[in-house]
N, C-alpha and C. Protein backbone atom coordinates (compact mmCIF):
# COMPACT_ATOMS: atom_id res chain seq x y z
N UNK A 1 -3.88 -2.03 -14.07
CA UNK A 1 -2.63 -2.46 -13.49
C UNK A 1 -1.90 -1.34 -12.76
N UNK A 2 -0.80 -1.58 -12.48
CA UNK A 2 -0.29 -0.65 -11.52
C UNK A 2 0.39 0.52 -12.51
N UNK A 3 0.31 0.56 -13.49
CA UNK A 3 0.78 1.79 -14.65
C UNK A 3 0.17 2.66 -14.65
N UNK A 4 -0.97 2.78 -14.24
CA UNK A 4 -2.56 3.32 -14.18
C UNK A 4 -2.77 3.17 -12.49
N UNK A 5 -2.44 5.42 -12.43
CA UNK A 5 -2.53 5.48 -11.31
C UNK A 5 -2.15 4.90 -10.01
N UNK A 6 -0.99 4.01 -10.12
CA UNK A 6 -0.38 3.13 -8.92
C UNK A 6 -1.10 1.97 -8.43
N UNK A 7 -1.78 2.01 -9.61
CA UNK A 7 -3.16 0.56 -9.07
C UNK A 7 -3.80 1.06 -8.16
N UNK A 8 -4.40 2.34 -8.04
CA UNK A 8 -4.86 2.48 -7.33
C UNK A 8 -4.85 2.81 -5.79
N UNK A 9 -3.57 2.49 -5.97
CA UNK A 9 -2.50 2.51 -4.35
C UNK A 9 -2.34 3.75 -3.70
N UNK A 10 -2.39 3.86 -2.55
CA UNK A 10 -1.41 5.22 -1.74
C UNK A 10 -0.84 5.17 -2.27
N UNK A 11 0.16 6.63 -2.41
CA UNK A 11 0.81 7.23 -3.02
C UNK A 11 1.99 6.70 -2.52
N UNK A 12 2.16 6.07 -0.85
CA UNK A 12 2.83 5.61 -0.43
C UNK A 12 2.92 4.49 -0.23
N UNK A 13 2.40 3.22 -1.17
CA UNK A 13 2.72 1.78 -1.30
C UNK A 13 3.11 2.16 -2.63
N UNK A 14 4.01 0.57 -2.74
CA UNK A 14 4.15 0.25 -3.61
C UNK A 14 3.32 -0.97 -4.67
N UNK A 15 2.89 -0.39 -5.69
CA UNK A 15 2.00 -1.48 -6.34
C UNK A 15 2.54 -2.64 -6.95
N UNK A 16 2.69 -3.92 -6.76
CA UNK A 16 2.85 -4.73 -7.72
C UNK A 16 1.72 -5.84 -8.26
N UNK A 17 1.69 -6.46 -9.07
CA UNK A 17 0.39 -6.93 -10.06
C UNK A 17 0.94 -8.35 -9.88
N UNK A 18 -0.01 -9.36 -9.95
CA UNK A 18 0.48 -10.70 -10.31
C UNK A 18 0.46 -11.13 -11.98
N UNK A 19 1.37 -11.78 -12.06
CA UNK A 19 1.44 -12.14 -13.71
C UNK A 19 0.05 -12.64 -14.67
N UNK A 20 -0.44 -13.65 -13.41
CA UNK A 20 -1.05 -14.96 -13.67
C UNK A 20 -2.46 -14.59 -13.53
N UNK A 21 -3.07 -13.22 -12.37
CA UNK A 21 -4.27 -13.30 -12.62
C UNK A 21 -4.45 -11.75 -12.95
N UNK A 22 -3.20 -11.01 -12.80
CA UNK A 22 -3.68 -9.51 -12.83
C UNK A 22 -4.05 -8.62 -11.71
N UNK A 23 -4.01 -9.22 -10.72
CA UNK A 23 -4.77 -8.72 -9.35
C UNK A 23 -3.48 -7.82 -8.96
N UNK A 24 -3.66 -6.68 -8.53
CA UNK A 24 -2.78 -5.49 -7.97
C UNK A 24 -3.15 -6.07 -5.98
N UNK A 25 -1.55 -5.62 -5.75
CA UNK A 25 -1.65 -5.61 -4.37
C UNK A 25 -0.57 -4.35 -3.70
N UNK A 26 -1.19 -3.80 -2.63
CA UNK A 26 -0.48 -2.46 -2.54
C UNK A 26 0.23 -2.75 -1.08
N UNK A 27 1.45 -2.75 -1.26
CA UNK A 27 2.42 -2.84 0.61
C UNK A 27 2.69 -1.55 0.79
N UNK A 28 2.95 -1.21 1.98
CA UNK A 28 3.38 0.25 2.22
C UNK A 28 4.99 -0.18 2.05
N UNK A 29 5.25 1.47 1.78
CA UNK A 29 6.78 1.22 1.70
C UNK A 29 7.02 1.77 3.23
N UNK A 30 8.73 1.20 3.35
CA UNK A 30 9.28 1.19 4.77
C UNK A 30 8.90 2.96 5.47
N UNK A 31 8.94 2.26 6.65
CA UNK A 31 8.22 3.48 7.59
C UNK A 31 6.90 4.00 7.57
N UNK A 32 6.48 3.46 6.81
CA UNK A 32 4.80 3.68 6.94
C UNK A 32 4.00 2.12 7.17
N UNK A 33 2.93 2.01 7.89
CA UNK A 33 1.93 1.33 8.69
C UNK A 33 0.70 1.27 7.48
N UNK A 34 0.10 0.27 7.46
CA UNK A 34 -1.21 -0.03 6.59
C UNK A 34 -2.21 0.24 8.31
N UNK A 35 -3.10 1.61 7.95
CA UNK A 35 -4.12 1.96 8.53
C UNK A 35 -5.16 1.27 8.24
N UNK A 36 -5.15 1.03 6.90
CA UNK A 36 -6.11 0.55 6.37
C UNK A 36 -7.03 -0.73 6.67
N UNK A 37 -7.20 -1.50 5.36
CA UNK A 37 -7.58 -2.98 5.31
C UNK A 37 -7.00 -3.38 4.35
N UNK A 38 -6.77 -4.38 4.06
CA UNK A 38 -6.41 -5.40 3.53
C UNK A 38 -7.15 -5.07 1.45
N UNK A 39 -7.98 -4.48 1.64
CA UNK A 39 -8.24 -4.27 0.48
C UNK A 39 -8.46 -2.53 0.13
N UNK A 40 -8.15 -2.14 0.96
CA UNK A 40 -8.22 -0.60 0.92
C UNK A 40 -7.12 -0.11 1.87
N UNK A 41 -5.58 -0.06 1.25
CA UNK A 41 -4.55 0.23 2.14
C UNK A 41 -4.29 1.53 2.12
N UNK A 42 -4.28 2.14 3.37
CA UNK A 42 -4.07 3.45 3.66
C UNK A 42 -2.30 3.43 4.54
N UNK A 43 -1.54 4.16 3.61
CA UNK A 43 -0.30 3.82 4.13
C UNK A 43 -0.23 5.24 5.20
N UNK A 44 -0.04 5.10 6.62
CA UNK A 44 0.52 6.13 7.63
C UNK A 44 1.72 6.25 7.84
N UNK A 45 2.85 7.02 8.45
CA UNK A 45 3.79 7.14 8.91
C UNK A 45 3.75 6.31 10.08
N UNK A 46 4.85 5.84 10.37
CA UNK A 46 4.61 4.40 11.35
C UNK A 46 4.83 5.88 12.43
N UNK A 47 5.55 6.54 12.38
CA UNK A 47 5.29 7.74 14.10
C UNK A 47 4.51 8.10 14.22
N UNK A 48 3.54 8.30 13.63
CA UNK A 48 2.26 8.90 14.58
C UNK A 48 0.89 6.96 14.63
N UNK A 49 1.43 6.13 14.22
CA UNK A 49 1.08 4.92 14.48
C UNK A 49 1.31 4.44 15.99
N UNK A 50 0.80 4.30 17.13
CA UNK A 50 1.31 3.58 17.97
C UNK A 50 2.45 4.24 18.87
N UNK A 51 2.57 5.64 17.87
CA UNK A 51 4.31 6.40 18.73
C UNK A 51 4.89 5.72 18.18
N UNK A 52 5.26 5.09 17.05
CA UNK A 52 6.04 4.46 16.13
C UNK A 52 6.42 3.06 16.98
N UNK A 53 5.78 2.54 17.90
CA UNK A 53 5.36 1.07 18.31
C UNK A 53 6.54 1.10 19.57
């Protein structure tokens, strides 16, 4: 779960777990961009993303 190591998360999402099946899901927190995928989130600084879009 997310107690353990952030679920696994960048250092820069935030982890939260669902009640019902246990499954961890990692969002970036504000100002950072998911580089990543969908199951392997790599949180960036949204400025060097796009020039911050």
């Amino acid at each position: 779960g997310c107690s353990d190591n952030n679920g696994g998360c960048d250092p820069k999402a935030t982890c939260s777990q669902d009640a019902t099946t246990n499954a961890v899901s990692c969002t970036c927190k504000a100002g950072y961009t998911n580089t990543g995928s969908a199951v392997n989130v790599v949180c960036t600084d949204s400025c060097t993303v796009n020039n911050g879009g």
